[in-house]
N, C-alpha and C. Protein backbone atom coordinates (compact mmCIF):
# COMPACT_ATOMS: atom_id res chain seq x y z
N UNK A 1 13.48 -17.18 -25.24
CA UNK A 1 13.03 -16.57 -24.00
C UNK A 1 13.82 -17.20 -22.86
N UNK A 2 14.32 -16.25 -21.97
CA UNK A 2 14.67 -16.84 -20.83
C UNK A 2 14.21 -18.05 -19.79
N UNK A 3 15.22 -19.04 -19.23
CA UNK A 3 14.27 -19.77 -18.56
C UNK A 3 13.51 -19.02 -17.56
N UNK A 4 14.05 -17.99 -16.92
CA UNK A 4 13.15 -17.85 -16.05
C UNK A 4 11.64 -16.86 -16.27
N UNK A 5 10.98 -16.98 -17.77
CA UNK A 5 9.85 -16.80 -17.56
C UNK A 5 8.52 -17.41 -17.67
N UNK A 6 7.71 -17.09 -16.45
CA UNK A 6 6.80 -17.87 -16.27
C UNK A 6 5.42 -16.73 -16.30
N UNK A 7 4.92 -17.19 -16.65
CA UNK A 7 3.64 -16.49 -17.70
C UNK A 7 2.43 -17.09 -18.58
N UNK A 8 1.36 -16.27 -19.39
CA UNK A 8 0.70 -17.17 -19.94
C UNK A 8 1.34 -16.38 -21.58
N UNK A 9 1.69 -15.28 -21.64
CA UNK A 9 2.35 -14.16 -22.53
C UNK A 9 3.22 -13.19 -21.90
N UNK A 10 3.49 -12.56 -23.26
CA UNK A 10 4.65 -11.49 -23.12
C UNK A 10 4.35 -10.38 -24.09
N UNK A 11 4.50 -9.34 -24.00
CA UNK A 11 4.22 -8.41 -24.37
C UNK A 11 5.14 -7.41 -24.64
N UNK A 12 5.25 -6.29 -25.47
CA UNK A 12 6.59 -5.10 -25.86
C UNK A 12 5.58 -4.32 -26.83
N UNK A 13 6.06 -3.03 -26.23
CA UNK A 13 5.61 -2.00 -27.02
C UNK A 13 6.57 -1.58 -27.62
N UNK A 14 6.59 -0.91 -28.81
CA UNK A 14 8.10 0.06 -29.40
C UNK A 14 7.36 0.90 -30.24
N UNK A 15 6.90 2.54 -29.76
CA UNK A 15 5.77 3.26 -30.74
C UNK A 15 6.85 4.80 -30.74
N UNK A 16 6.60 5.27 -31.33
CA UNK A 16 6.94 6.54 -31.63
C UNK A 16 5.87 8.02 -31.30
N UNK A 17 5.20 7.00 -31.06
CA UNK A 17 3.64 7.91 -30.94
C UNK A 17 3.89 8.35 -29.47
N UNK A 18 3.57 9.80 -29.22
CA UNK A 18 3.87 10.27 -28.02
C UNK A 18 2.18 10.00 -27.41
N UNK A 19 1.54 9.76 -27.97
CA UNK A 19 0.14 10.17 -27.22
C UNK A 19 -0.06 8.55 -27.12
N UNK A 20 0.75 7.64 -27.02
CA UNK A 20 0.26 5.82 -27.54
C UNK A 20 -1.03 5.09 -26.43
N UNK A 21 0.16 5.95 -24.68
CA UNK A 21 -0.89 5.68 -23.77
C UNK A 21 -2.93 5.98 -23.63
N UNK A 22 -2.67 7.07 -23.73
CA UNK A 22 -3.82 8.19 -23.93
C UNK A 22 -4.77 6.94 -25.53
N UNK A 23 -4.12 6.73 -26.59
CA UNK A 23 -4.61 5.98 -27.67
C UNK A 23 -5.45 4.58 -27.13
N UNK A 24 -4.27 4.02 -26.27
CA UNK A 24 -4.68 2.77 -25.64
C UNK A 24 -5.59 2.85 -24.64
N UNK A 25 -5.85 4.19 -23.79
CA UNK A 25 -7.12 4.14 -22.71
C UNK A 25 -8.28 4.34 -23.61
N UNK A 26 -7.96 5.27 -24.57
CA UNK A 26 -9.47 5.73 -25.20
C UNK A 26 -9.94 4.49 -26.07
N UNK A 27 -9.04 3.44 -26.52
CA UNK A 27 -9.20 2.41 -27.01
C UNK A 27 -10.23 1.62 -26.75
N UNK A 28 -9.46 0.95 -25.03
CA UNK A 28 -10.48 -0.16 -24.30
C UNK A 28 -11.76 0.56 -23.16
N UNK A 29 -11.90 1.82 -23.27
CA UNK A 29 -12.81 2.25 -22.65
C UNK A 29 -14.07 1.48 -22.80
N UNK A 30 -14.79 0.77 -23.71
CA UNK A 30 -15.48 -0.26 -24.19
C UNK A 30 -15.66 -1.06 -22.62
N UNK A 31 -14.66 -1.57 -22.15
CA UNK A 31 -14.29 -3.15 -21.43
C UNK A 31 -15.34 -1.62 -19.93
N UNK A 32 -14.92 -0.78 -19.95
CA UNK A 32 -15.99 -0.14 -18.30
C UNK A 32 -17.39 -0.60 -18.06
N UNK A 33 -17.91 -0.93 -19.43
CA UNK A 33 -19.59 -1.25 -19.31
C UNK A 33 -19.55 -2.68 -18.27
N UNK A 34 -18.19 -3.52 -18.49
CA UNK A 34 -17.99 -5.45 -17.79
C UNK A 34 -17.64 -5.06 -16.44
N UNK A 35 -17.34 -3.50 -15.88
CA UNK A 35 -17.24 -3.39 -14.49
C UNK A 35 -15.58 -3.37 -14.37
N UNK A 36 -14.87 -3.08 -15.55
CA UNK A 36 -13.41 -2.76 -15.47
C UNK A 36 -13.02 -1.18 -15.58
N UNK A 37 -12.22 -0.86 -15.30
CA UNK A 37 -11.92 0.15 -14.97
C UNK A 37 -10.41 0.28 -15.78
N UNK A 38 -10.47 1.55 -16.72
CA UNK A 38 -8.74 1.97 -17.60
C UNK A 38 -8.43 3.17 -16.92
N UNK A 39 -7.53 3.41 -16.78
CA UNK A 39 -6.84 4.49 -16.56
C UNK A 39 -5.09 4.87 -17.12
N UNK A 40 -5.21 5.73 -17.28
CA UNK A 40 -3.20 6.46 -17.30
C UNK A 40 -2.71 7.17 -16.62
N UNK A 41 -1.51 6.66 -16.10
CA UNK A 41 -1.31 7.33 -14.96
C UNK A 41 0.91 7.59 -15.41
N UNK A 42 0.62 9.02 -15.13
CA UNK A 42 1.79 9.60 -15.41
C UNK A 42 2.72 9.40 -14.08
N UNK A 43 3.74 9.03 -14.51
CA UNK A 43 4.91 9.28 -13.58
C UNK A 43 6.38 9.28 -13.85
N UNK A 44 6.94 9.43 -13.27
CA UNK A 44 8.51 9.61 -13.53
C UNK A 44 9.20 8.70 -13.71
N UNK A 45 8.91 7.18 -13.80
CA UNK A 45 9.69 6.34 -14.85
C UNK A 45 8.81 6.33 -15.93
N UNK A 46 7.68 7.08 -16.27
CA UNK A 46 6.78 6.57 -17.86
C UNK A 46 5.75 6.82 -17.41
N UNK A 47 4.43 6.29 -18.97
CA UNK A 47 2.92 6.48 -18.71
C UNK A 47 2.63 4.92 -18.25
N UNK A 48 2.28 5.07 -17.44
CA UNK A 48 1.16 3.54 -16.74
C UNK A 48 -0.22 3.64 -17.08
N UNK A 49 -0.30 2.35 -18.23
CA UNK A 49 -1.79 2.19 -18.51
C UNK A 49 -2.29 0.89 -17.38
N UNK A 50 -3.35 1.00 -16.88
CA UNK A 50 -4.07 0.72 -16.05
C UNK A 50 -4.86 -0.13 -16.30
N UNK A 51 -5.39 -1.45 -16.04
CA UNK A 51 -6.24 -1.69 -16.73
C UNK A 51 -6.93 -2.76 -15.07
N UNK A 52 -7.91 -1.98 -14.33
CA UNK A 52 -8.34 -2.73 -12.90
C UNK A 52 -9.45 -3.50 -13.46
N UNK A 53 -9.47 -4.63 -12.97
CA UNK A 53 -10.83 -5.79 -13.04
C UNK A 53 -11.71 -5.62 -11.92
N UNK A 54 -13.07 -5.94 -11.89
CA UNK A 54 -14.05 -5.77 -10.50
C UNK A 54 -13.44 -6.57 -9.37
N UNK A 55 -12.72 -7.51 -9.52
CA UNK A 55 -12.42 -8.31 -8.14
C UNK A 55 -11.05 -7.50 -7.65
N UNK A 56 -10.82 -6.20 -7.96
CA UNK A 56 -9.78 -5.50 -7.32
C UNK A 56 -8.12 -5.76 -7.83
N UNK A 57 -8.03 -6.74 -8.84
CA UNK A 57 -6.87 -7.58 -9.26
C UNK A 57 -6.62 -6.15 -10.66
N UNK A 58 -5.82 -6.13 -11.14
CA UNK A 58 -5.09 -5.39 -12.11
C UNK A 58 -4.31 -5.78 -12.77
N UNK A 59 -3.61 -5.17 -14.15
CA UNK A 59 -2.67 -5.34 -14.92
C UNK A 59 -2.43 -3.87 -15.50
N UNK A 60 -0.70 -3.91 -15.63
CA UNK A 60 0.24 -2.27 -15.58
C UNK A 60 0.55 -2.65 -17.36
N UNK A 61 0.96 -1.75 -17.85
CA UNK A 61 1.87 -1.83 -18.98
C UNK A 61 2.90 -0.47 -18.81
N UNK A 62 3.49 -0.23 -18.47
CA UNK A 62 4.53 0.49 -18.26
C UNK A 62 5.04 1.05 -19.34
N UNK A 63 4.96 2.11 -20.14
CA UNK A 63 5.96 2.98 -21.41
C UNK A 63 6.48 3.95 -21.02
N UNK A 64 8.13 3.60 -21.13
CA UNK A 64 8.86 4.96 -21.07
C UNK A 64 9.55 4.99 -21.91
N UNK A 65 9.68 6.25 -22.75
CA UNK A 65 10.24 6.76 -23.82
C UNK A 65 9.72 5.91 -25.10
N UNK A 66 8.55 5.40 -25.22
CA UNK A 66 8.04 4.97 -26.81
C UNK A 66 8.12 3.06 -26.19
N UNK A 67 8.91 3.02 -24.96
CA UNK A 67 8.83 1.28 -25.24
C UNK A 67 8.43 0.87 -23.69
N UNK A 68 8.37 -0.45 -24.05
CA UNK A 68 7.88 -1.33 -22.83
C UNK A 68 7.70 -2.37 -22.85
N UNK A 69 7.70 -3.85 -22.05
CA UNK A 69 7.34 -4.99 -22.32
C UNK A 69 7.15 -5.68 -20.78
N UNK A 70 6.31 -6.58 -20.50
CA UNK A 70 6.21 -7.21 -19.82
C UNK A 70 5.35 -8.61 -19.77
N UNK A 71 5.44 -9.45 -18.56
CA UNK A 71 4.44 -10.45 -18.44
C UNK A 71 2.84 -10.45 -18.24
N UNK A 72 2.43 -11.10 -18.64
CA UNK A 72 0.94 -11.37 -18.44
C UNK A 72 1.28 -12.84 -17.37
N UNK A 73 1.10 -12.91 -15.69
CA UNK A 73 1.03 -13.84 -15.29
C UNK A 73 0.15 -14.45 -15.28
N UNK A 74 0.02 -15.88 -14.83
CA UNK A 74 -1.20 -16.68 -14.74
C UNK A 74 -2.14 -15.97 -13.65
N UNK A 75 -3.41 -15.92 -13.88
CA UNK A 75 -4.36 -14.92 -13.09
C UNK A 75 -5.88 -15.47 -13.45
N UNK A 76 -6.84 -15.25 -12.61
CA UNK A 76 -7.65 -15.13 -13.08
C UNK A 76 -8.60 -14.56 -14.40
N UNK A 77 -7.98 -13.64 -14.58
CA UNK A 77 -7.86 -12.63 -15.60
C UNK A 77 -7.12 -12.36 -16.53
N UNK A 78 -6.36 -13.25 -16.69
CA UNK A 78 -5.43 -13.74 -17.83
C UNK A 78 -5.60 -13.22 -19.44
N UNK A 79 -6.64 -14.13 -19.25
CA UNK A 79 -7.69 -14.28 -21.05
C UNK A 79 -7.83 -13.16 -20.83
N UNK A 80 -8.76 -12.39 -20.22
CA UNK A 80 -9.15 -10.85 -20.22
C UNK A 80 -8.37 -10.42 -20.66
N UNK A 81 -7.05 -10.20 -20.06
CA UNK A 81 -6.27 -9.13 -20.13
C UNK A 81 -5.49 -8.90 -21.46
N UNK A 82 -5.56 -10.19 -21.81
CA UNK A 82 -4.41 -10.51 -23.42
C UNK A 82 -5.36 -10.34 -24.38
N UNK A 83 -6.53 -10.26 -24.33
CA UNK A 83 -7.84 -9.58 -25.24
C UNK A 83 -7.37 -8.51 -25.37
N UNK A 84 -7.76 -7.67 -23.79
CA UNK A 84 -7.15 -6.15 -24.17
C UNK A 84 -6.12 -5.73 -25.19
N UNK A 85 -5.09 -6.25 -25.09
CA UNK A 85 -4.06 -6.32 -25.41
C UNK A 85 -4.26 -6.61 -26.87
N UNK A 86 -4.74 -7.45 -27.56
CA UNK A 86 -4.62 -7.89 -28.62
C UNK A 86 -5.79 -6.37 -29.59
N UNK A 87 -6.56 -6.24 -28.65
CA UNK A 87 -7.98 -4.89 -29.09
C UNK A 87 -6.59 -3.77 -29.17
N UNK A 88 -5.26 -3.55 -28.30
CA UNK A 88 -4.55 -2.67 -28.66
C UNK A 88 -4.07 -2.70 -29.93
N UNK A 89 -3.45 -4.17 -30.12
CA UNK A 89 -2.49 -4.39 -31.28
C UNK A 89 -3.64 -3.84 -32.96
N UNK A 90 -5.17 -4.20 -32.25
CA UNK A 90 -5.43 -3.31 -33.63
C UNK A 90 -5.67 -2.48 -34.24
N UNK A 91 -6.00 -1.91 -32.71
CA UNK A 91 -6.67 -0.28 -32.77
C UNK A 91 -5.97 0.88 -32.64
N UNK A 92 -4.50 0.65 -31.90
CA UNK A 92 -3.45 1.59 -31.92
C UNK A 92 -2.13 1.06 -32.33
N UNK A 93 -1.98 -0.45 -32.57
CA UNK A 93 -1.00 -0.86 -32.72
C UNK A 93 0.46 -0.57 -32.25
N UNK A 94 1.59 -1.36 -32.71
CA UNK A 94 3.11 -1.14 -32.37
C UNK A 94 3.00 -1.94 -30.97
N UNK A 95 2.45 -3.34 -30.70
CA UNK A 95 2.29 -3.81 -29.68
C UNK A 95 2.75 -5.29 -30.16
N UNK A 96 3.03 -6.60 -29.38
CA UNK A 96 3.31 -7.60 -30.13
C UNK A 96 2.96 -8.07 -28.75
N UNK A 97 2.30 -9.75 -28.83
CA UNK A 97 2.02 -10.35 -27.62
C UNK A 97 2.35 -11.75 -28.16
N UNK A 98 3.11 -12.50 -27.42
CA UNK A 98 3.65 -13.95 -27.59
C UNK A 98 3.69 -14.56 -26.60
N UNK A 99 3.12 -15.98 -26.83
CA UNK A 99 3.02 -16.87 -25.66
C UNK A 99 4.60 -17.44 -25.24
N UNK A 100 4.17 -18.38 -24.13
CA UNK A 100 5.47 -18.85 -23.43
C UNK A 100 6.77 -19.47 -24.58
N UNK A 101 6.01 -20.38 -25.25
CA UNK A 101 6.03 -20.68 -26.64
C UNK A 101 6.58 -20.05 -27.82
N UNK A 102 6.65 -18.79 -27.45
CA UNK A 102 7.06 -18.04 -28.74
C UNK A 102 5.91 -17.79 -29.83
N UNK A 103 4.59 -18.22 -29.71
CA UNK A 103 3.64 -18.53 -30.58
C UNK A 103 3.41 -16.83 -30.42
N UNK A 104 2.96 -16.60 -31.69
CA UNK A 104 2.13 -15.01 -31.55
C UNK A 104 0.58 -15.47 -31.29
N UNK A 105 -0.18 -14.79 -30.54
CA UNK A 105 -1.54 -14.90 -30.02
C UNK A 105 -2.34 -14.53 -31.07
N UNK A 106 -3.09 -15.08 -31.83
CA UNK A 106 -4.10 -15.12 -32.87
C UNK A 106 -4.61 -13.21 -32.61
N UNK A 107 -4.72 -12.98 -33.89
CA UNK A 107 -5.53 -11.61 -33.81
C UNK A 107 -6.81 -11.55 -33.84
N UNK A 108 -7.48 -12.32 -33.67
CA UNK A 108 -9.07 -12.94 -33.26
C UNK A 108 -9.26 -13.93 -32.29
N UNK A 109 -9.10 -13.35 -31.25
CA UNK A 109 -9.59 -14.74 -30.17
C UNK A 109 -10.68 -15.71 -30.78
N UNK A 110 -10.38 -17.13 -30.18
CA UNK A 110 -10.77 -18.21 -30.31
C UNK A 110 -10.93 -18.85 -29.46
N UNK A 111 -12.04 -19.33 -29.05
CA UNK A 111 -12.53 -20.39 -28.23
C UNK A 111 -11.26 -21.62 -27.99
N UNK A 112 -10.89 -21.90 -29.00
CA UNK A 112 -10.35 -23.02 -29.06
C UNK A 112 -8.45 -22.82 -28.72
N UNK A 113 -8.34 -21.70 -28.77
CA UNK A 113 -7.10 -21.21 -28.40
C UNK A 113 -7.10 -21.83 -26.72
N UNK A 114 -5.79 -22.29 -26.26
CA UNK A 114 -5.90 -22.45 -24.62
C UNK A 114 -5.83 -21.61 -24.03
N UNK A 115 -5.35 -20.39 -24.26
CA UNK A 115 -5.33 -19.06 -22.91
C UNK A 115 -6.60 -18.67 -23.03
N UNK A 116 -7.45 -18.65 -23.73
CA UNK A 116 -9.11 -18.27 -23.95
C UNK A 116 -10.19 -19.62 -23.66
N UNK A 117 -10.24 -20.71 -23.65
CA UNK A 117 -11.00 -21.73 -24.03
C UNK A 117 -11.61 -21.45 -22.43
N UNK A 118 -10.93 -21.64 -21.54
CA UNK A 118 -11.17 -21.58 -19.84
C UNK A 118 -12.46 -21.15 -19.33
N UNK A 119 -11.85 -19.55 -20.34
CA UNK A 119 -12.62 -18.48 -19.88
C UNK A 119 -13.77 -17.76 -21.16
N UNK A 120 -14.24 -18.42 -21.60
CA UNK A 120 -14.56 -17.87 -22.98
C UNK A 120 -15.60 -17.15 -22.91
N UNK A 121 -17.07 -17.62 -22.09
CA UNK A 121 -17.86 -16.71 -21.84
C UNK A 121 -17.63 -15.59 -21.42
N UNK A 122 -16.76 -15.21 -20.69
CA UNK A 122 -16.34 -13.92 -20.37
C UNK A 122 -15.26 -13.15 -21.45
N UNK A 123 -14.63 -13.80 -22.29
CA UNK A 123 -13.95 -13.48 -23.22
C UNK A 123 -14.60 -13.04 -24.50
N UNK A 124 -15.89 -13.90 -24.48
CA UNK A 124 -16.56 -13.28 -25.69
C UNK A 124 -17.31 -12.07 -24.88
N UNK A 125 -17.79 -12.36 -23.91
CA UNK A 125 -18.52 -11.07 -23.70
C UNK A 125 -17.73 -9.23 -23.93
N UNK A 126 -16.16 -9.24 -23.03
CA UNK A 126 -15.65 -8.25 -23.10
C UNK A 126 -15.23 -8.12 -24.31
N UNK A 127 -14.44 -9.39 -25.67
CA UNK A 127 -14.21 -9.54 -26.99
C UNK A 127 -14.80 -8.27 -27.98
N UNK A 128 -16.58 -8.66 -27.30
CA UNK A 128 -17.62 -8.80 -27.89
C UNK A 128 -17.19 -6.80 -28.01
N UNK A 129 -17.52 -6.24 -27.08
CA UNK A 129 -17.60 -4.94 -26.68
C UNK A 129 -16.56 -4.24 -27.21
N UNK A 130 -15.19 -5.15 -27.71
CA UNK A 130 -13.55 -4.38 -28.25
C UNK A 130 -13.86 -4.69 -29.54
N UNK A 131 -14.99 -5.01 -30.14
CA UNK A 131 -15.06 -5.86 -31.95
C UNK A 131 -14.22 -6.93 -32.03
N UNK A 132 -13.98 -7.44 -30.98
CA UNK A 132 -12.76 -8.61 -31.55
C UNK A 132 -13.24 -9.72 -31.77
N UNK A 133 -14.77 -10.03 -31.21
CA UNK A 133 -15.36 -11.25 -30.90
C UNK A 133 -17.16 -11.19 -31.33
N UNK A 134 -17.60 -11.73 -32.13
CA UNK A 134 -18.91 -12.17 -32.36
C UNK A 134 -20.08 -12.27 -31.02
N UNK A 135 -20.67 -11.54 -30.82
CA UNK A 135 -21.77 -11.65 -29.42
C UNK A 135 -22.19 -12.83 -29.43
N UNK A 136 -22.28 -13.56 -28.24
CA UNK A 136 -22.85 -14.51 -28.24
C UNK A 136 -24.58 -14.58 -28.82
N UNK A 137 -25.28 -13.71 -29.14
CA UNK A 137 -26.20 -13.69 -29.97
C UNK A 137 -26.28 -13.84 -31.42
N UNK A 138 -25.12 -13.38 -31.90
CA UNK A 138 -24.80 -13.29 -33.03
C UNK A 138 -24.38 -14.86 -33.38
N UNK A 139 -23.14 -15.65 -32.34
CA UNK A 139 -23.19 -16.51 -32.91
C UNK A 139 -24.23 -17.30 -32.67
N UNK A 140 -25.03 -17.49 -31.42
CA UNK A 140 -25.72 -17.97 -31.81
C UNK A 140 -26.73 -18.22 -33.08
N UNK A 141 -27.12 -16.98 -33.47
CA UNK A 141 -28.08 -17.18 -34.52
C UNK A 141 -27.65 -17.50 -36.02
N UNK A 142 -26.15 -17.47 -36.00
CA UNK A 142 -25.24 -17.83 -37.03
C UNK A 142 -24.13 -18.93 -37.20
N UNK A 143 -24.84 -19.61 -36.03
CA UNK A 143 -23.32 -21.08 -36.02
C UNK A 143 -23.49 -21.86 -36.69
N UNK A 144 -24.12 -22.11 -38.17
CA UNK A 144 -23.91 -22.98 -38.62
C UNK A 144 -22.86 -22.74 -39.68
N UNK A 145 -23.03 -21.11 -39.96
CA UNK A 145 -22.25 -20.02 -41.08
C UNK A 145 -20.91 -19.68 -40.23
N UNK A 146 -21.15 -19.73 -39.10
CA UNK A 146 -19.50 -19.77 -38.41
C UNK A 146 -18.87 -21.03 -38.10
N UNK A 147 -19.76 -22.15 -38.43
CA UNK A 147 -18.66 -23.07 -37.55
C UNK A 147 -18.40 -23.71 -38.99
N UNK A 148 -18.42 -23.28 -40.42
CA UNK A 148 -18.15 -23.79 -41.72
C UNK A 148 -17.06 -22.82 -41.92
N UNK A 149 -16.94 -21.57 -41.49
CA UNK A 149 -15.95 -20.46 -41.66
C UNK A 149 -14.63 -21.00 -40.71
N UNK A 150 -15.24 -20.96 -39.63
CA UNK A 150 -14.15 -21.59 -38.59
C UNK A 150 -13.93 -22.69 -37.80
């Protein structure tokens, strides 16, 4: 990776799928109940998936012609957003997300991961809503059977 990127991840799409955007809104529609907001928005360099948080802050993914890639900067909304992202890689896939590091981002968020640990209550909660993450009810009533698993 170049020196000059600064980020918490990185991201690239490469799909063949003409409908990928449209796949990925109907995807995280889930995350609207946490007060986020998806949208796609067509324009003349590509489809812009949308993805607005309640404090007015956002994140773009940009596809034109089947590809795209960009940063996830440091944000409040960081963890959030690389959830999303990762709820893409399973539900519509042809997505890849890698930290600064080069590390690929676990396909199950983890508490114990550092781009998630911060923010986790809120990570499990929206997690919770994409299937990616155990409700905090659930683990609760099961941590002794999860924390022997994981």
């Amino acid at each position: 990776m170049a020196k000059s990127f600064r980020g918490v991840a990185y991201w690239t799409v490469s799909t063949k799928k003409a409908d990928w955007t449209t796949l990925a809104c109907n995807a995280l529609k889930p995350v609207e109940q946490h007060g986020m907001k998806v949208q796609v928005v067509s324009g003349p360099r590509g489809d812009e998936l949308v993805l607005s948080f309640p404090d007015s802050s956002h994140h773009k993914l940009l596809i034109t012609a089947g590809n795209g890639r960009g940063v996830v900067r440091v944000s409040e909304n960081a963890g959030l957003f690389v959830v999303c992202l990762m709820a893409l890689r399973k539900a519509v896939g042809d997505i890849s997300v890698v930290t600064d590091s080069q590390e690929e981002v676990p396909t199950i968020p983890r508490q114990s991961f550092p781009l998630f640990e911060h923010d986790w209550p809120r990570i499990q909660e929206v997690g919770g809503s994409l299937s990616m993450v155990a409700s905090g009810a659930f683990a609760s009533r099961y941590a002794p059977v999860l924390d022997r698993l994981f």
